[in-house]
PDB file of N, CA and C in Angstrom:
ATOM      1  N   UNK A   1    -110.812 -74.792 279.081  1.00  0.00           N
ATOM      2  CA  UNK A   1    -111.996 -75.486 279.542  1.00  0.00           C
ATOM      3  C   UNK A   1    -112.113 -76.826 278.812  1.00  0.00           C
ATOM      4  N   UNK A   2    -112.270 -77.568 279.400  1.00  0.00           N
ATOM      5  CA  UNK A   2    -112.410 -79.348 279.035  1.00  0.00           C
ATOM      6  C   UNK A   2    -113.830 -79.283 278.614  1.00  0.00           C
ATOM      7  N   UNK A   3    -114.360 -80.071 277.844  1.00  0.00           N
ATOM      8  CA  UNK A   3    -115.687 -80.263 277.496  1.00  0.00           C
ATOM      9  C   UNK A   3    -116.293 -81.759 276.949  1.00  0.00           C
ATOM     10  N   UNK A   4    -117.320 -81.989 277.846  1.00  0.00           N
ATOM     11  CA  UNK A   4    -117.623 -83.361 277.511  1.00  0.00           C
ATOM     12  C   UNK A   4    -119.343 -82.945 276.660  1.00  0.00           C
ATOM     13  N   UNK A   5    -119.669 -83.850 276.521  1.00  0.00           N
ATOM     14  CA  UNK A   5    -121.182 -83.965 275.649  1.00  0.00           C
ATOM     15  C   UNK A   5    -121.328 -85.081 276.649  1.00  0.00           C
ATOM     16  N   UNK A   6    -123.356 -84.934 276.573  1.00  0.00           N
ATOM     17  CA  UNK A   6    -123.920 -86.642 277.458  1.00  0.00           C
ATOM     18  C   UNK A   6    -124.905 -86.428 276.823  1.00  0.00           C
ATOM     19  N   UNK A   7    -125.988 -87.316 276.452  1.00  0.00           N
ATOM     20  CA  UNK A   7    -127.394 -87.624 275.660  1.00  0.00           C
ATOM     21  C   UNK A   7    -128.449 -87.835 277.229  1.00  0.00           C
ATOM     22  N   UNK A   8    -129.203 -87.231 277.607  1.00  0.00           N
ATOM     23  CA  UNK A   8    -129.815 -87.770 278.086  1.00  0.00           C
ATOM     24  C   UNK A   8    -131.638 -88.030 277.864  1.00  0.00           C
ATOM     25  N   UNK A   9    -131.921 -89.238 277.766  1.00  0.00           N
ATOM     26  CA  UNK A   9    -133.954 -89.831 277.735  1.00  0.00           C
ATOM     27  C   UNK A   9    -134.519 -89.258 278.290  1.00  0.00           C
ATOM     28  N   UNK A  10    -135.470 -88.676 278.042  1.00  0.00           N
ATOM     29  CA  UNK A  10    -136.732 -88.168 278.983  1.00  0.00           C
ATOM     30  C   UNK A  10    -137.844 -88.468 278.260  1.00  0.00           C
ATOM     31  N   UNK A  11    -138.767 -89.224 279.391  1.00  0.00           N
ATOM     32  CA  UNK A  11    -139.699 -90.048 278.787  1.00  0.00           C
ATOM     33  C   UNK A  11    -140.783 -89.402 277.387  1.00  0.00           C
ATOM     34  N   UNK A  12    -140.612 -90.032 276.509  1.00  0.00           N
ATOM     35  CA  UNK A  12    -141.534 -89.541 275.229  1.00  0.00           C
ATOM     36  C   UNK A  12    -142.746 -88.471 275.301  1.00  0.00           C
ATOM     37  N   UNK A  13    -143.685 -88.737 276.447  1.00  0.00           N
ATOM     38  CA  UNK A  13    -144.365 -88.183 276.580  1.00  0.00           C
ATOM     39  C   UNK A  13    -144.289 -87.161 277.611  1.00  0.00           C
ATOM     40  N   UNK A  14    -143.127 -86.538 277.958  1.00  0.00           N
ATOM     41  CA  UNK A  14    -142.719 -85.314 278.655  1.00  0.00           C
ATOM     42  C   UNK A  14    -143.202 -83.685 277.581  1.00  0.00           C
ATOM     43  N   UNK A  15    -143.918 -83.428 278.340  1.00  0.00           N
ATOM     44  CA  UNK A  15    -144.618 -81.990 277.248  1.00  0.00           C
ATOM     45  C   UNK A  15    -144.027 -81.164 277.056  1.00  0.00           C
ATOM     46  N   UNK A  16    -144.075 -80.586 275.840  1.00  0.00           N
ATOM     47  CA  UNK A  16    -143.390 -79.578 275.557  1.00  0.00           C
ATOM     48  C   UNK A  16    -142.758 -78.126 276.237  1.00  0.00           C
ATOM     49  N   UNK A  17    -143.840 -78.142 277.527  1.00  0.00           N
ATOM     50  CA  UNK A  17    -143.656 -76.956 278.495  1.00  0.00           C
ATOM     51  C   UNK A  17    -142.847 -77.355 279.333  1.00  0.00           C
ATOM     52  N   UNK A  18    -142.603 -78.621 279.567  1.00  0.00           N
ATOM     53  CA  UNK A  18    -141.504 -79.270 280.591  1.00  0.00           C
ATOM     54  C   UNK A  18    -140.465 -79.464 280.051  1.00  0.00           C
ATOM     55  N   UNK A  19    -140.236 -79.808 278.872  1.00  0.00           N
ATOM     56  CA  UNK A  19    -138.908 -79.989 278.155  1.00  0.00           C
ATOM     57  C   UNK A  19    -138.585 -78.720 277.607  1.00  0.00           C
ATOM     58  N   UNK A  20    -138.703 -77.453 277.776  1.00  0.00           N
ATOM     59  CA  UNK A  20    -138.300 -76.490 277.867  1.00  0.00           C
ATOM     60  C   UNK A  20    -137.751 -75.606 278.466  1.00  0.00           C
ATOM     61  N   UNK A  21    -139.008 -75.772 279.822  1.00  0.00           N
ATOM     62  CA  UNK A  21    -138.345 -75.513 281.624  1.00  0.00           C
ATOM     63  C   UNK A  21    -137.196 -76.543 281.767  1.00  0.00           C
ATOM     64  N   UNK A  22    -137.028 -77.715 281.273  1.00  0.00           N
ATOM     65  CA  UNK A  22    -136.028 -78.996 281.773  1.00  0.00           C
ATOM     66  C   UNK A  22    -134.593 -77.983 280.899  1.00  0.00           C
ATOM     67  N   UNK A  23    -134.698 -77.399 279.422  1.00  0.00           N
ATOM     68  CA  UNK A  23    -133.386 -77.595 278.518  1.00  0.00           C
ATOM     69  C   UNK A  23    -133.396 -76.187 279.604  1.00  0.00           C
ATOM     70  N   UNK A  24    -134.040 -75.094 279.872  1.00  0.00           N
ATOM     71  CA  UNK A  24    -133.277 -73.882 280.202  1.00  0.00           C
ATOM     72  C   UNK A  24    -132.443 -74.014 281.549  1.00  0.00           C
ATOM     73  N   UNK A  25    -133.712 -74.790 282.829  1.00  0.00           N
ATOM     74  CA  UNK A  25    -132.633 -74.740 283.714  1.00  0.00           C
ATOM     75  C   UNK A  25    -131.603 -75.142 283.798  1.00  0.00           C
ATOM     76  N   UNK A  26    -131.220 -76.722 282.852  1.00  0.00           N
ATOM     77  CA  UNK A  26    -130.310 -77.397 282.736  1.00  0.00           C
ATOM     78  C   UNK A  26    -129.219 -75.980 281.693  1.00  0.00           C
ATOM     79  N   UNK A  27    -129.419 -75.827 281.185  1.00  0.00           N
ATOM     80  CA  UNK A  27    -128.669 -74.897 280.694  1.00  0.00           C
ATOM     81  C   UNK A  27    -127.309 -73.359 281.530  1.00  0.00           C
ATOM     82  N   UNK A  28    -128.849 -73.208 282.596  1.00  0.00           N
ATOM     83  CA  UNK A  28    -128.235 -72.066 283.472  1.00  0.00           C
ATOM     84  C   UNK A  28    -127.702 -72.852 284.668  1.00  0.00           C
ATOM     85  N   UNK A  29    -127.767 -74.090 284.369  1.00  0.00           N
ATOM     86  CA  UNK A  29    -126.380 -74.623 285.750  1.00  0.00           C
ATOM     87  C   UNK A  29    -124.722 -74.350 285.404  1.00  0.00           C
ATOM     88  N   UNK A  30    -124.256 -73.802 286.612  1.00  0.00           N
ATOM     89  CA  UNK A  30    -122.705 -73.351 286.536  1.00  0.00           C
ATOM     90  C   UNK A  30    -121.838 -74.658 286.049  1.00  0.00           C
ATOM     91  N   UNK A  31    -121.206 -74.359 284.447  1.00  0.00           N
ATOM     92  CA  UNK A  31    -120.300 -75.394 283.668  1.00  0.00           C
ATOM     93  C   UNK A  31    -120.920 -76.257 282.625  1.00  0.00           C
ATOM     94  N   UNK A  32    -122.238 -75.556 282.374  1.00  0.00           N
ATOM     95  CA  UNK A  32    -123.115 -76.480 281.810  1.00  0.00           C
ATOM     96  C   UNK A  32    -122.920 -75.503 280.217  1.00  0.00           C
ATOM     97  N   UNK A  33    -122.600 -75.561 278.748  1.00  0.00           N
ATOM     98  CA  UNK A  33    -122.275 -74.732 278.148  1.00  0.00           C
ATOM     99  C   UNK A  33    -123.586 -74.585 277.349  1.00  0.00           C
ATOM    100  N   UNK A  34    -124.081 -75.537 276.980  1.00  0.00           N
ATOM    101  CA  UNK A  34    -125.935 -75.550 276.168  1.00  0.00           C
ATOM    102  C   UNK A  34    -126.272 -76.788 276.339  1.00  0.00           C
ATOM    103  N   UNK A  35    -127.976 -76.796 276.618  1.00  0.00           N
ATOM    104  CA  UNK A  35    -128.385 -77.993 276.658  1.00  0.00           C
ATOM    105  C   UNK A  35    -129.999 -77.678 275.787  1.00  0.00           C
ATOM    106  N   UNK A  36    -130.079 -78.864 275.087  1.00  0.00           N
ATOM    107  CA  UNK A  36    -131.181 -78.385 274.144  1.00  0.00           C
ATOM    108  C   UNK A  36    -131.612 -80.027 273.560  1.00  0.00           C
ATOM    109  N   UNK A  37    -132.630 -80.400 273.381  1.00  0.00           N
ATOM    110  CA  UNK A  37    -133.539 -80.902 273.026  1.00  0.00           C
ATOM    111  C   UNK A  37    -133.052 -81.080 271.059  1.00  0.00           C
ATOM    112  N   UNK A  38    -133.093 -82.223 271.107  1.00  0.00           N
ATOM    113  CA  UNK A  38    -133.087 -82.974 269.461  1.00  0.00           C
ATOM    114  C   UNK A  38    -134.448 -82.963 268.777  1.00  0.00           C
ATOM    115  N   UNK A  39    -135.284 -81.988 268.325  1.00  0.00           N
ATOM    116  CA  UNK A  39    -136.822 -81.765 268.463  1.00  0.00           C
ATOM    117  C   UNK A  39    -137.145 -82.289 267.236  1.00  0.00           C
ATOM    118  N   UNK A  40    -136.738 -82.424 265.935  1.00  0.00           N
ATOM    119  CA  UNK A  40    -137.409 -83.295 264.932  1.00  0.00           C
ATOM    120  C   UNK A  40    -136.937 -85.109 265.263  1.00  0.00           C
ATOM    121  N   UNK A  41    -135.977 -85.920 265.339  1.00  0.00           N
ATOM    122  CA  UNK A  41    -135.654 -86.915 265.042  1.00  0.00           C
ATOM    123  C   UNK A  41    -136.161 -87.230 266.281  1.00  0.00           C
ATOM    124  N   UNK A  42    -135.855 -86.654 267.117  1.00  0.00           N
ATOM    125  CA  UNK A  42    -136.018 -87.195 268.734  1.00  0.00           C
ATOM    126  C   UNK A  42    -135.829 -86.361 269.719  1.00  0.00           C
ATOM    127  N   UNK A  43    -137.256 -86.397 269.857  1.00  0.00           N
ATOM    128  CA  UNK A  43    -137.537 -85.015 270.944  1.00  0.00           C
ATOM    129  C   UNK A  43    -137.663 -85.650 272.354  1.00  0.00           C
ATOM    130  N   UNK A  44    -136.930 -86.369 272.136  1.00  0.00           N
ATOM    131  CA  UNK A  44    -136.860 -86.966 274.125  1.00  0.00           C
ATOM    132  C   UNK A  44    -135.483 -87.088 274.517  1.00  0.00           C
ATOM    133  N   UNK A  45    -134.222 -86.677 273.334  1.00  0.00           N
ATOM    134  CA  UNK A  45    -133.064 -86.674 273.596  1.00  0.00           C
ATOM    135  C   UNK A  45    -132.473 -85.157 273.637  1.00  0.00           C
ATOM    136  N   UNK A  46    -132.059 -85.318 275.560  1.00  0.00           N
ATOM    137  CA  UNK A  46    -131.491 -83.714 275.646  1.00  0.00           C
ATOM    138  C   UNK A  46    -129.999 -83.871 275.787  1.00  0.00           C
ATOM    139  N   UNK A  47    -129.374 -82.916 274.641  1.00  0.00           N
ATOM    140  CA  UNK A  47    -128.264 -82.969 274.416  1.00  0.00           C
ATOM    141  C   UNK A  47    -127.410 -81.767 275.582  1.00  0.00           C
ATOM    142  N   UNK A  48    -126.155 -82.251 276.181  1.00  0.00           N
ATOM    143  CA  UNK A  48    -125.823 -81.497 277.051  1.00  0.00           C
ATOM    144  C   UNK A  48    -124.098 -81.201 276.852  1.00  0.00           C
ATOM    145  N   UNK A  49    -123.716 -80.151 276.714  1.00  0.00           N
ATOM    146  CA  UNK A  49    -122.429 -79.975 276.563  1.00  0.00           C
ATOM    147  C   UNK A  49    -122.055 -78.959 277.815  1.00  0.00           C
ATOM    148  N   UNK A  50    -120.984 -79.484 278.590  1.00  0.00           N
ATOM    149  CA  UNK A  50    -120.922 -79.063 279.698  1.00  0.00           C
ATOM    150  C   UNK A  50    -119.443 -79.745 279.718  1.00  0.00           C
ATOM    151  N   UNK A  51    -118.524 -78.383 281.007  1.00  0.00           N
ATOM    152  CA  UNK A  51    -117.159 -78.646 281.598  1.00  0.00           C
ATOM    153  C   UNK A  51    -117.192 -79.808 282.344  1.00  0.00           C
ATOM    154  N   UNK A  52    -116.608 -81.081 282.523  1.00  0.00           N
ATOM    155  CA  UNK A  52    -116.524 -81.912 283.762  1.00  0.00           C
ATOM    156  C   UNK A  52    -115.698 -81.994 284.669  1.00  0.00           C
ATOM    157  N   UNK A  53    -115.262 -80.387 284.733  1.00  0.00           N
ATOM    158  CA  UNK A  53    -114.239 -79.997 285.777  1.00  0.00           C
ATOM    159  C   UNK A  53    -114.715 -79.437 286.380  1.00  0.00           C
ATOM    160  N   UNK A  54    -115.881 -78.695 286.109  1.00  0.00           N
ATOM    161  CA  UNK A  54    -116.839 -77.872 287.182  1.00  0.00           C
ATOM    162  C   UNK A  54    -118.339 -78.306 287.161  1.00  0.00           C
ATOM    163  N   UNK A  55    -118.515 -79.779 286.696  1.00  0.00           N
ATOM    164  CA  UNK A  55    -119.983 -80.130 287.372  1.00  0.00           C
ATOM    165  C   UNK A  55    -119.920 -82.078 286.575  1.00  0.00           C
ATOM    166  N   UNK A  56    -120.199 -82.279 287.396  1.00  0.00           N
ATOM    167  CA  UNK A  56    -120.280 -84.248 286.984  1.00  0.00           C
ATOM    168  C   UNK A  56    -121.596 -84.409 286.472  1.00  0.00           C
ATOM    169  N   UNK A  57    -121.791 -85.234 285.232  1.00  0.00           N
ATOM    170  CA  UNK A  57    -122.536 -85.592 284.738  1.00  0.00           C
ATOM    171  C   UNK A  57    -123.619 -86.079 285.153  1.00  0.00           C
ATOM    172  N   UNK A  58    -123.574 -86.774 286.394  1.00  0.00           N
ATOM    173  CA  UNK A  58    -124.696 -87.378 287.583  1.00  0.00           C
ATOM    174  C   UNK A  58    -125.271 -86.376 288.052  1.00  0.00           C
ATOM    175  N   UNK A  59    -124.642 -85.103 288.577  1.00  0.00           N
ATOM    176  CA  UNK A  59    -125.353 -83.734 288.808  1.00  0.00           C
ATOM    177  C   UNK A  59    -126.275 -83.213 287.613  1.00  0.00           C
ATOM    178  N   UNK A  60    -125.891 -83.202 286.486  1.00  0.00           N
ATOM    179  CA  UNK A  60    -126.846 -83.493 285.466  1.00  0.00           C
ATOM    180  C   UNK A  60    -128.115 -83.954 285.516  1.00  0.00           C
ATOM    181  N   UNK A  61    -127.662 -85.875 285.261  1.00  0.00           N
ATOM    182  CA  UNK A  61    -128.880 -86.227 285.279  1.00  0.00           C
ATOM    183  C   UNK A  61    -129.729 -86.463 286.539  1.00  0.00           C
ATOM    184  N   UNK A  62    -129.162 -86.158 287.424  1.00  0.00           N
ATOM    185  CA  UNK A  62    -130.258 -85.643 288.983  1.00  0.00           C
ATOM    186  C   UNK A  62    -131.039 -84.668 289.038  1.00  0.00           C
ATOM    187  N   UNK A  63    -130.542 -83.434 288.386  1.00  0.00           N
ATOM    188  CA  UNK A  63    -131.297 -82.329 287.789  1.00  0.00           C
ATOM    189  C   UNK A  63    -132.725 -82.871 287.178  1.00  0.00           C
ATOM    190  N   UNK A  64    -132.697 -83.377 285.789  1.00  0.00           N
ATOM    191  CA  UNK A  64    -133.343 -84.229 284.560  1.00  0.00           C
ATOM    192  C   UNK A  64    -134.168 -84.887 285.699  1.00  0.00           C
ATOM    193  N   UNK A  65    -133.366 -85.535 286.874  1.00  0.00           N
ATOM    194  CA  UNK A  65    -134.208 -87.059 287.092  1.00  0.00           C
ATOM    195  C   UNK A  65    -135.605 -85.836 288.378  1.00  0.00           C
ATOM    196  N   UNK A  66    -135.466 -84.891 288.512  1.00  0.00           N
ATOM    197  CA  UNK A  66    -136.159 -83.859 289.177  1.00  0.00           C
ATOM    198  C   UNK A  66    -137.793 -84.015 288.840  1.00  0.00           C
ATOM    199  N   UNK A  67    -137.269 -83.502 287.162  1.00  0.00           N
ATOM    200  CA  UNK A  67    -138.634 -83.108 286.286  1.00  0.00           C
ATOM    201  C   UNK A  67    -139.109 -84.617 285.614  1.00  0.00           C
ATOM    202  N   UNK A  68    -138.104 -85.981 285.622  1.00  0.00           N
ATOM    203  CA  UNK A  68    -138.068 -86.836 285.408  1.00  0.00           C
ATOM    204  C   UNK A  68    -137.754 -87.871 285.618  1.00  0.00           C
ATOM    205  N   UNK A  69    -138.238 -88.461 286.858  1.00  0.00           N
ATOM    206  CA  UNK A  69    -137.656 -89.272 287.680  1.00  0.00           C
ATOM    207  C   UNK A  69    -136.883 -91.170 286.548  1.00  0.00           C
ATOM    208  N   UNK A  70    -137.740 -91.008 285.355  1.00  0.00           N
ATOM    209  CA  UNK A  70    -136.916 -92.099 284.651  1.00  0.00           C
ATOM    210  C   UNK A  70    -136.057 -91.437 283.708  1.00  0.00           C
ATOM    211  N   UNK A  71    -135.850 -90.332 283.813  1.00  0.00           N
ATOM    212  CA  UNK A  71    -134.237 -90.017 282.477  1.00  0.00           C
ATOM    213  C   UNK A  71    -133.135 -91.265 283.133  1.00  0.00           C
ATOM    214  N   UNK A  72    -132.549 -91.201 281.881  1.00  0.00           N
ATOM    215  CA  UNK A  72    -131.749 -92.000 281.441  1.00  0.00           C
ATOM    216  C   UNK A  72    -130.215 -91.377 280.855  1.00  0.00           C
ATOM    217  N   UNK A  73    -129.232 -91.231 281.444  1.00  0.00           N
ATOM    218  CA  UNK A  73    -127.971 -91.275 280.672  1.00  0.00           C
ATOM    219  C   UNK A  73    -127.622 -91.873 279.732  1.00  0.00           C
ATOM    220  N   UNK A  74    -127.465 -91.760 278.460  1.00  0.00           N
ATOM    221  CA  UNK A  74    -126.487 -92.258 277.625  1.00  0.00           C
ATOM    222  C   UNK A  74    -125.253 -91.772 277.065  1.00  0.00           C
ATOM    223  N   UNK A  75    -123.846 -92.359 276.975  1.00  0.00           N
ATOM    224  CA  UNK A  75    -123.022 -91.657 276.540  1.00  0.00           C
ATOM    225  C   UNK A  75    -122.949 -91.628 275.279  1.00  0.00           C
ATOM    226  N   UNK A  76    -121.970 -90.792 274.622  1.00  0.00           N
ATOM    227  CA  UNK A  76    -121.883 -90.349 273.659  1.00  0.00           C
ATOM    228  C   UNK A  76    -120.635 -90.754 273.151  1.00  0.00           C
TER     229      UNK A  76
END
């Protein structure tokens, strides 16, 4: 299995009940290996480690852009 990492923004003031629902579903997508929230330094950066042989990073942040229509990709 190949494995990439991606950082993705979700706006600062996204609540805690949403950035939770956001890390699990993102989590239980097929190829996605953990996705979880940076909660002391920066709790608006969701960290995502996932196969990019079985799901593209844009499928990702389309997910994100769902609960958050301004997330933001950054690479890593």
């Amino acid at each position: 299995m190949n494995t990439a990492d991606m950082l993705v923004y979700v706006h600062p003031e996204l609540d805690v009940q949403r950035r939770v629902h956001l890390q699990n579903w993102v989590s239980g997508c097929i190829g996605v290996d953990c996705a979880e929230f940076n909660h002391h330094p920066h709790p608006h950066a969701l960290i995502v480690k996932y196969d990019p042989d079985t799901v593209q990073g844009m499928q990702i942040l389309n997910m994100v852009r769902k609960v958050d229509p301004a997330a933001a990709m950054v690479g890593l």
